[in-house]
C-alpha atoms as a PDB file:
ATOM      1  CA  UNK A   1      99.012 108.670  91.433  1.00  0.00           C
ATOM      2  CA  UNK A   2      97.348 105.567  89.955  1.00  0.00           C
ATOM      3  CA  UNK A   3      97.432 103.530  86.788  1.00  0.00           C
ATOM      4  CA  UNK A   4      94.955 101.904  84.901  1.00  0.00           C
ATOM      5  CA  UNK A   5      95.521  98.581  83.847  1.00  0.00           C
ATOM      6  CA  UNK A   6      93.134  95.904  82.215  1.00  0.00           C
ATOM      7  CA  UNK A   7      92.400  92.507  83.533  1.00  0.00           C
ATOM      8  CA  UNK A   8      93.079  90.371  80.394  1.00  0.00           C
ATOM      9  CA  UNK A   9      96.545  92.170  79.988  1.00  0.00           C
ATOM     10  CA  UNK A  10      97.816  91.197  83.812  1.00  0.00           C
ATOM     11  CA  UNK A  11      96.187  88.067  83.074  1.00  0.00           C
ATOM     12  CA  UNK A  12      98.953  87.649  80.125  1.00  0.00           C
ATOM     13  CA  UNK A  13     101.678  89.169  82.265  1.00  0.00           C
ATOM     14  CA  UNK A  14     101.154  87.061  85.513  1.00  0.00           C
ATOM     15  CA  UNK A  15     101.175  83.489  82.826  1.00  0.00           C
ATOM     16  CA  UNK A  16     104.238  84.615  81.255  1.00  0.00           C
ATOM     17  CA  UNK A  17     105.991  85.534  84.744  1.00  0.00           C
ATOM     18  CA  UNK A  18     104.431  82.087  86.584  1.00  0.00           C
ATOM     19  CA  UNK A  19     106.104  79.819  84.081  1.00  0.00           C
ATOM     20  CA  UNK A  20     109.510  81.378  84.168  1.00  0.00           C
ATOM     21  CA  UNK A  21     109.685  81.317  88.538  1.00  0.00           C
ATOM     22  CA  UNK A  22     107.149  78.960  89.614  1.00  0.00           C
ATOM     23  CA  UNK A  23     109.624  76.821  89.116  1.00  0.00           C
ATOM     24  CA  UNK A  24     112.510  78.297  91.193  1.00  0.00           C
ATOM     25  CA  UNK A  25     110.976  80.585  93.653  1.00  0.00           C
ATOM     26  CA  UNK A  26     107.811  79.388  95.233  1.00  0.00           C
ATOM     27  CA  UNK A  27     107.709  81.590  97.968  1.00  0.00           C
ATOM     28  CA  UNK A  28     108.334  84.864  96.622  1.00  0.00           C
ATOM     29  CA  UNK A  29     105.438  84.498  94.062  1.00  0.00           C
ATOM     30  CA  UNK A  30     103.366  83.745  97.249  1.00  0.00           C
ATOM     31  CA  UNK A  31     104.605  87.084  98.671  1.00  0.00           C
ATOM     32  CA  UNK A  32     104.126  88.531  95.700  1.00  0.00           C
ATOM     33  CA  UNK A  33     100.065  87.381  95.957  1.00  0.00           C
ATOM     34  CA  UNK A  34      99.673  89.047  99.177  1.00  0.00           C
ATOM     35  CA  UNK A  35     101.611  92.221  98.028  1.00  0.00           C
ATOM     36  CA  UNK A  36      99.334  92.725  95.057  1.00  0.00           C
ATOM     37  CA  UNK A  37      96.254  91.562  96.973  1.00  0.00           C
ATOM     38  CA  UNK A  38      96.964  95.382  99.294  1.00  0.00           C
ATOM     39  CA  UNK A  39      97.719  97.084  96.331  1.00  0.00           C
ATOM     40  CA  UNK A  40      95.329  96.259  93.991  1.00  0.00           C
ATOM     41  CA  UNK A  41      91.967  96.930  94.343  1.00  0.00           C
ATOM     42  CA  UNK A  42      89.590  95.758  91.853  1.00  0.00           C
ATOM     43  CA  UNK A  43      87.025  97.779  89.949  1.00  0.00           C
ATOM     44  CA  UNK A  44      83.620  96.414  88.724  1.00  0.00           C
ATOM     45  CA  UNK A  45      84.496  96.921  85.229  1.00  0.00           C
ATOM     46  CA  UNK A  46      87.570  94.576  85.502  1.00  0.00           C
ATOM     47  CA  UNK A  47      89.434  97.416  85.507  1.00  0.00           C
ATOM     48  CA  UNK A  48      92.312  97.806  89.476  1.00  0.00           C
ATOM     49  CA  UNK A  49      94.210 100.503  90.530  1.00  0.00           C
ATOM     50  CA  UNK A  50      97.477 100.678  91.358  1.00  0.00           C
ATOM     51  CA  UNK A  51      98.727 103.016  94.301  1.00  0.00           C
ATOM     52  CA  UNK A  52     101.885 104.231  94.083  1.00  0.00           C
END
């Protein structure tokens, strides 16, 4: 099962998330990076998949 999602949306998302625990929680949005860096994987069309 996968979803699509467009680039400019998770753009929005991942701003509105970064302000509210960048400042608390540095390391978890660094594990978070890596997590979405295996899931993810980007289409030419700026369109990624996610893989449930």
């Amino acid at each position: 099962m996968f979803i699509y999602v467009y680039n400019k949306k998770y753009q929005i998302e991942k701003k509105k998330k970064k302000k509210k625990k960048k400042k608390k929680k540095k390391k978890k949005n660094f594990f978070f990076f890596f997590f979405f860096f295996f899931l993810f994987k980007f289409n030419e069309k700026g369109k990624f998949y996610i893989f449930f």
